[in-house]
Protein backbone atom coordinates (compact mmCIF):
# COMPACT_ATOMS: atom_id res chain seq x y z
CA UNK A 1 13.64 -7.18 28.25
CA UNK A 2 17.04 -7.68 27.46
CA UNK A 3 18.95 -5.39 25.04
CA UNK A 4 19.41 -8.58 22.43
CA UNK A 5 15.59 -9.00 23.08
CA UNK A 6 14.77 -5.53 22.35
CA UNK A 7 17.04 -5.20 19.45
CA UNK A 8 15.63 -8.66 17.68
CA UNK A 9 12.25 -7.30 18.53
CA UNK A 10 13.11 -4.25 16.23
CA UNK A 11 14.41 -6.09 13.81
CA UNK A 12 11.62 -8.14 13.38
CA UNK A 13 9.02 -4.56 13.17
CA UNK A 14 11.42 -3.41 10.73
CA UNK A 15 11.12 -6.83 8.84
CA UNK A 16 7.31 -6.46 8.93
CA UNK A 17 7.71 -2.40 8.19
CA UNK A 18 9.18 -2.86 4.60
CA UNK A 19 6.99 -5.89 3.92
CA UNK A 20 3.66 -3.49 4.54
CA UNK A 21 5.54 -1.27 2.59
CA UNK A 22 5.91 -3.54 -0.62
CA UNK A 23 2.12 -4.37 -0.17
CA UNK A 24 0.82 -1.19 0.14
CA UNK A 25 3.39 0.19 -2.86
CA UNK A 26 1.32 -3.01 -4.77
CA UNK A 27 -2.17 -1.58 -3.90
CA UNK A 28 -1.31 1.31 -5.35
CA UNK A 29 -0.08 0.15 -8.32
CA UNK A 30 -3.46 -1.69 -8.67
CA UNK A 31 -5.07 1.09 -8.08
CA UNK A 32 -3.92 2.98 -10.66
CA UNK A 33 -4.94 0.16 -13.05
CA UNK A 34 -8.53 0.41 -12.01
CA UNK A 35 -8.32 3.97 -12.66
CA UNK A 36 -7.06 2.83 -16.07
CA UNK A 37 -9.34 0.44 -16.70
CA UNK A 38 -12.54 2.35 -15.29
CA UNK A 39 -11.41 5.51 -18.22
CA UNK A 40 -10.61 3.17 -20.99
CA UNK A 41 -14.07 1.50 -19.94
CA UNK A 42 -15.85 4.70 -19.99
CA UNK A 43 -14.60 6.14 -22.92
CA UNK A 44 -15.04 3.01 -24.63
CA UNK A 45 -19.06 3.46 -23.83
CA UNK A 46 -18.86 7.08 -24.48
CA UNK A 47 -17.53 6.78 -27.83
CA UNK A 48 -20.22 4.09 -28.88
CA UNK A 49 -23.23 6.10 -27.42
CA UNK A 50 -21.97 9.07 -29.60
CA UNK A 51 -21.16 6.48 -32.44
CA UNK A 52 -18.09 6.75 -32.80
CA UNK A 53 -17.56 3.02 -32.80
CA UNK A 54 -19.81 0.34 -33.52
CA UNK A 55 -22.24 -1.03 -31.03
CA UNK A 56 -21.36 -4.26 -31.28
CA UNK A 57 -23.24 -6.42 -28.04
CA UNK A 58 -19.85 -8.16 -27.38
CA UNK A 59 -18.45 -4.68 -27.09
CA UNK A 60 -20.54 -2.94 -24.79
CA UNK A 61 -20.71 -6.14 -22.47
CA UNK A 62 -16.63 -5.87 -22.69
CA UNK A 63 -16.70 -2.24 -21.80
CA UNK A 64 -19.60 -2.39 -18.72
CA UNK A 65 -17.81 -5.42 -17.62
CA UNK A 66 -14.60 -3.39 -17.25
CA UNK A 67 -16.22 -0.41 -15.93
CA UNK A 68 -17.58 -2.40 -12.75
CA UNK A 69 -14.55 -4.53 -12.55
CA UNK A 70 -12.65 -1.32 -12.16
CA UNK A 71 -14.53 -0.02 -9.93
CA UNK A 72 -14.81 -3.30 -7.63
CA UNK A 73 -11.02 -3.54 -8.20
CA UNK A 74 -10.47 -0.14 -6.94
CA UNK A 75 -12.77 -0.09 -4.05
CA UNK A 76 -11.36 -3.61 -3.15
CA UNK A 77 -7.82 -2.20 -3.11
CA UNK A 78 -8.62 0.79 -1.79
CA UNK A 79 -10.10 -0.82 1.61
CA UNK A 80 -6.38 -3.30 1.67
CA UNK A 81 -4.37 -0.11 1.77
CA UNK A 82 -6.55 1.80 4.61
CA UNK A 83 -5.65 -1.29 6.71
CA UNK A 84 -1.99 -1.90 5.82
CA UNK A 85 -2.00 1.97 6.25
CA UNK A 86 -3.25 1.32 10.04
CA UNK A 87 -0.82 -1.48 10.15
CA UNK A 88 1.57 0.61 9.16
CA UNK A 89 1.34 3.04 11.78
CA UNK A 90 0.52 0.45 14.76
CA UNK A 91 4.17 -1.38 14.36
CA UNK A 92 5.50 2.18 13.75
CA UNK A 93 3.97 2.96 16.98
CA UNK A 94 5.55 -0.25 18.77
CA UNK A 95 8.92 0.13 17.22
CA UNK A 96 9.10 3.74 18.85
CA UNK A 97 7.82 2.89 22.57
CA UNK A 98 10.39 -0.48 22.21
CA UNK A 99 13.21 2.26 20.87
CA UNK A 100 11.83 4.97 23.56
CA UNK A 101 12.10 2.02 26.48
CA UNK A 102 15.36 0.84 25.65
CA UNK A 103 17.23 3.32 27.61
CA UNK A 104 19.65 4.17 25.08
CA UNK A 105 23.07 5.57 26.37
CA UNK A 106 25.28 7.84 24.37
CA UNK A 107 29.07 6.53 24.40
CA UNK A 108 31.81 8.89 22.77
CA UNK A 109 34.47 6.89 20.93
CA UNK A 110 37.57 8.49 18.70
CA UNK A 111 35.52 11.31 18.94
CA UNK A 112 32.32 10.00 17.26
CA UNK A 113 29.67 9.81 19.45
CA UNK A 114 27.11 6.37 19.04
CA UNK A 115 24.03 5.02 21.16
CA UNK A 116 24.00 1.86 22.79
């Protein structure tokens, strides 16, 4: 492989590197809003049983409904980011051997050393 070749190659992994990045940053994020939504959910029902707020039907549906949607949501999510995670480190892993491979030679110009 040609040093173009090579370099386009890690261009491209570095491409797909900050896109995994992005999607795993957004798994997270939902994450954190099935957290949110599982509490608000459960405290919701918590504050009824004790009767603190009315047991209204539509209420409690509302609040179960969130409850398991959280849940879902954050299992769902949670499952995305283990495999963008393993993503993640398998195009780490091929960036390296490509960077490893390419032979790299250190030339020293006006005293500032660079690799090519």
């Amino acid at each position: 492989m040609s040093e173009g070749d090579i370099h386009d190659r890690v261009v491209m992994l570095e491409e797909r590197l900050e896109a995994l990045a992005r999607a795993a940053a957004a798994c997270r994020k939902m994450m954190t809003g099935a957290r949110l939504a599982i509490a608000v959910s459960g405290l919701w029902l918590v504050a009824m049983a004790v009767g603190l707020l009315r047991d209204d039907p539509v209420w409690l549906v509302a609040a179960i409904a969130g409850l398991l949607g959280g849940v879902v949501f954050l299992g769902s999510n949670r499952s995305t980011l283990a495999q963008v995670e393993a993503e993640i480190a398998e195009v780490e892993e091929e960036r390296a051997g490509l960077i490893e491979g390419a032979r790299l030679r250190l030339v020293v110009s006006n005293d500032r050393p660079t690799l090519h």
